[in-house]
Protein backbone atom coordinates (compact mmCIF):
# COMPACT_ATOMS: atom_id res chain seq x y z
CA UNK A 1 0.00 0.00 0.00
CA UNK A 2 1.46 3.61 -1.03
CA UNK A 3 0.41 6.80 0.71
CA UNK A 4 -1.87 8.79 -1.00
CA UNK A 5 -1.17 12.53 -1.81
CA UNK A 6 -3.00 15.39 -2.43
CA UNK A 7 -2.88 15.13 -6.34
CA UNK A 8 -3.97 11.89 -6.23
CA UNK A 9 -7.40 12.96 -4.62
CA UNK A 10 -7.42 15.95 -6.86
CA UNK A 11 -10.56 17.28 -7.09
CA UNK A 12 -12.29 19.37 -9.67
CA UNK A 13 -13.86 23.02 -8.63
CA UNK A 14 -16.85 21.67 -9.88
CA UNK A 15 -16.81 18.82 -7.53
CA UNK A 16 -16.12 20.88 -4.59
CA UNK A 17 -18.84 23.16 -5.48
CA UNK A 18 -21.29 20.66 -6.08
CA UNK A 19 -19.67 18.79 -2.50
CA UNK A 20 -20.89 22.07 -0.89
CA UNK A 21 -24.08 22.56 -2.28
CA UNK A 22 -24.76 19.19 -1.33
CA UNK A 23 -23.73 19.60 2.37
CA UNK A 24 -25.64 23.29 2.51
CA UNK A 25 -28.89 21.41 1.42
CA UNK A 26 -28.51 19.13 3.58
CA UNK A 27 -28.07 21.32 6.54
CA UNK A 28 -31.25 23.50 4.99
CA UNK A 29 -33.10 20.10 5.07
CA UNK A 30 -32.32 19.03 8.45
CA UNK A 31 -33.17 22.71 10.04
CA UNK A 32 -36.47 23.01 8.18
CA UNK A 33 -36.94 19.55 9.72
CA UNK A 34 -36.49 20.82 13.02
CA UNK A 35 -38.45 24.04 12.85
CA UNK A 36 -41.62 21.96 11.55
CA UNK A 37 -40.94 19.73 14.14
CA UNK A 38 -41.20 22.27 16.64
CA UNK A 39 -43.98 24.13 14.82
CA UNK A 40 -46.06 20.59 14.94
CA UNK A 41 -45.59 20.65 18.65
CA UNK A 42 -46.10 23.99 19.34
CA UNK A 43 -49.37 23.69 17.38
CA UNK A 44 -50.48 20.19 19.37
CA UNK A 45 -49.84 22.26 22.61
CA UNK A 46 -51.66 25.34 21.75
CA UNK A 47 -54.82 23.14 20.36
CA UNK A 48 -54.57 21.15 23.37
CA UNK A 49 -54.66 24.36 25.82
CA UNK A 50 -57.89 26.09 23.65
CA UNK A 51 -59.65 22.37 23.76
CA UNK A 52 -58.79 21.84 27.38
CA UNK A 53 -59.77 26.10 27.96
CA UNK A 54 -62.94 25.11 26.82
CA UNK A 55 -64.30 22.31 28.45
CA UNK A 56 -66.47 23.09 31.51
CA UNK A 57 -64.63 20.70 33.93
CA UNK A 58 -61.68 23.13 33.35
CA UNK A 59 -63.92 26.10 34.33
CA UNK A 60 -64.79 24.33 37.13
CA UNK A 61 -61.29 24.19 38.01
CA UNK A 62 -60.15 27.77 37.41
CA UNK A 63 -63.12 28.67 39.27
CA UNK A 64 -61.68 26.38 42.36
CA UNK A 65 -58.45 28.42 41.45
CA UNK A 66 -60.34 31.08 42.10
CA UNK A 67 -62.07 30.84 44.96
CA UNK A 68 -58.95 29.29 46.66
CA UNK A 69 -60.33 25.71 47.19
CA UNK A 70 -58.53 23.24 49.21
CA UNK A 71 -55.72 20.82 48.08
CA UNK A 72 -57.67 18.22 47.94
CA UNK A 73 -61.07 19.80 46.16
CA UNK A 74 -58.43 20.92 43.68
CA UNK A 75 -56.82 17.69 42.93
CA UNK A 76 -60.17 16.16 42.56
CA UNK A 77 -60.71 19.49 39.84
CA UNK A 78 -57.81 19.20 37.83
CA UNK A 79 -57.83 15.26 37.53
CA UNK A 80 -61.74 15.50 36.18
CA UNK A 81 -60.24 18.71 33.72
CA UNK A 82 -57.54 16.59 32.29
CA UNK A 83 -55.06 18.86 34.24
CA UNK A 84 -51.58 17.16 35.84
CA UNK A 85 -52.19 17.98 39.32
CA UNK A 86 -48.94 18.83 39.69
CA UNK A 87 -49.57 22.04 37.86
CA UNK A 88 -52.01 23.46 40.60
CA UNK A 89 -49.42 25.10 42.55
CA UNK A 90 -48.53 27.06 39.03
CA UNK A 91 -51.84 27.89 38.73
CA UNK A 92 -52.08 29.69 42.05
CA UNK A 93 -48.41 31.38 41.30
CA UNK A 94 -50.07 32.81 38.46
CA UNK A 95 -53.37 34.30 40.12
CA UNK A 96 -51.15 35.06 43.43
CA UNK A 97 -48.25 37.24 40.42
CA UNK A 98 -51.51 38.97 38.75
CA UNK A 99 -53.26 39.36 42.16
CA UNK A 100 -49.95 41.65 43.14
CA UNK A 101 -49.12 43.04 39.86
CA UNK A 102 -52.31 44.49 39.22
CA UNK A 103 -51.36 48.14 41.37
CA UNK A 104 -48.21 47.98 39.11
CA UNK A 105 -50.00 47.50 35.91
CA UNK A 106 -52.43 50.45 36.48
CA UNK A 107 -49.60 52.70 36.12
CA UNK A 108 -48.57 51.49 32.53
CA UNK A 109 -50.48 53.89 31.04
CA UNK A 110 -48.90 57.05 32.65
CA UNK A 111 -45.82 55.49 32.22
CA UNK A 112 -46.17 55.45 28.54
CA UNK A 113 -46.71 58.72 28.73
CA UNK A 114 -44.39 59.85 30.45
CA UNK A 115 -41.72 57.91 28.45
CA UNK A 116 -43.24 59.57 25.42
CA UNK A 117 -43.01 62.80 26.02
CA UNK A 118 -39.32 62.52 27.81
CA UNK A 119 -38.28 61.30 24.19
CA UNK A 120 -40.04 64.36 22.56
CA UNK A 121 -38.11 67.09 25.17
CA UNK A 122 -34.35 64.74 24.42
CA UNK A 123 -35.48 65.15 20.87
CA UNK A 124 -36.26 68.87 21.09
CA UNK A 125 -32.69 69.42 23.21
CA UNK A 126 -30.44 67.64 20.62
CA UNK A 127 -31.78 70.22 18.02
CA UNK A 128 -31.55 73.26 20.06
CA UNK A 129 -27.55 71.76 20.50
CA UNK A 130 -27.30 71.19 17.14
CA UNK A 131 -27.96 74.79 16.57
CA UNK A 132 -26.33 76.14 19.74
CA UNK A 133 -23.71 78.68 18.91
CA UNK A 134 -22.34 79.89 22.01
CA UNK A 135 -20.22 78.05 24.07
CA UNK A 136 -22.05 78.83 27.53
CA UNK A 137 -25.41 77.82 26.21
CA UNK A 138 -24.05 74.62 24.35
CA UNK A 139 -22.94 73.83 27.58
CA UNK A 140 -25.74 74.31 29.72
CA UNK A 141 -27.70 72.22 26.69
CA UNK A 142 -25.30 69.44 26.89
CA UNK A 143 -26.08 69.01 30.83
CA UNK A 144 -29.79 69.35 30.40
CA UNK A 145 -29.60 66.97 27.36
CA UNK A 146 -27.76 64.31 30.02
CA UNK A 147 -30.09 65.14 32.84
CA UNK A 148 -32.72 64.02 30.03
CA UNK A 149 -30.74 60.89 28.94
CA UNK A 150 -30.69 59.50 32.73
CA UNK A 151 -34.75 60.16 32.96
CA UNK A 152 -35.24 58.80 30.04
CA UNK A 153 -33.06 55.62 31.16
CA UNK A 154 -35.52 55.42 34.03
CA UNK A 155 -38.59 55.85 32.66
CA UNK A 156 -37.98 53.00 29.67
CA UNK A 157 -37.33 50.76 33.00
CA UNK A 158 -40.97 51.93 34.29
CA UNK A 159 -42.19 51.75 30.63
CA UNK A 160 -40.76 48.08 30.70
CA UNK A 161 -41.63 46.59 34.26
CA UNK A 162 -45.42 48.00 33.67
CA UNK A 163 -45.47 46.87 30.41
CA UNK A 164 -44.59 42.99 31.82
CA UNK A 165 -46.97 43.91 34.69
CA UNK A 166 -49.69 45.17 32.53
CA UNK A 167 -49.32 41.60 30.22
CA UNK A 168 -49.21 39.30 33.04
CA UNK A 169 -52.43 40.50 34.36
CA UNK A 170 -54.37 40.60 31.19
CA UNK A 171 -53.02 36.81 30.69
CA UNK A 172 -54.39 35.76 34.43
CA UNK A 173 -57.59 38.00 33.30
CA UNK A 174 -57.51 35.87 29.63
CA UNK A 175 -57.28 32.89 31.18
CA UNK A 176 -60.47 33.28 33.94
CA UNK A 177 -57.79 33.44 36.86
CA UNK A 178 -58.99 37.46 38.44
């Protein structure tokens, strides 16, 4: 046996091309197979939420969610819903979240608003320093224009925490749990 060298495994550009289109479709395939694997499940597990959402056993057991039934009443609940009743204690986390969130998400409206017009006054500063001329009032601009910056920092956290607040209340309100 003889050791092989690179010219004797020469290979053409149109091989290697062809070698690479062949691995790139390949990857392609296998990705697309993943994504509508994913999308299949995703789909099974939204169906099975809206079919379960609608059966009146599983009203009967948001209601018991509700109205902060015992273990044991709840058990007997989810089992006749078709809910693991392992998943009653996430139930109550999410009534118990919305139940204190809901202050929080009353003040996502003024916190828009507030976020809005902070972005209109930075906006209105960085063209009055654009056409600033004198070095006094260019500075005084550039510290109100930071002063602004640091607000504005603050109120996209507000914006932001209400925002979540606001959704995760309106989910537990969606789903029958306040």
């Amino acid at each position: 046996m003889h050791a092989t060298t690179i010219l004797d495994q020469h290979i053409t550009p149109e091989q290697s091309a062809a070698e690479s289109q062949r691995a790139q479709d390949e990857g392609k395939r296998c990705v697309d197979h993943q994504r509508a694997i994913a999308d299949g499940r995703r789909k099974y597990e939204a169906d099975l939420r809206v079919w379960t959402a609608t059966r009146p056993e599983f009203a009967l057991f948001i209601k018991g969610i509700r109205n902060e039934k015992s273990d044991e009443e709840l058990t007997l609940l989810a089992v006749a819903a078709g809910v693991d009743p392992g998943n009653i204690c996430t139930f109550r986390g999410a009534r118990r979240r919305a139940l204190g969130l809901r202050e929080e998400a009353t003040r996502h409206g003024a916190a828009k608003k507030e976020l809005s017009q902070l972005e209109r006054e930075f906006l209105a500063l960085e063209k009055q320093l654009a056409g600033a001329t004198v070095y006094s009032e260019t500075e005084r601009l550039e510290t109100e224009l930071q002063l602004r910056a640091d607000a504005l920092g603050a109120a996209r956290r507000r914006a932001s925490e209400t925002r979540m607040a606001d959704e995760v209340v309106e989910a537990a309100k969606r789903d029958g749990l306040i």
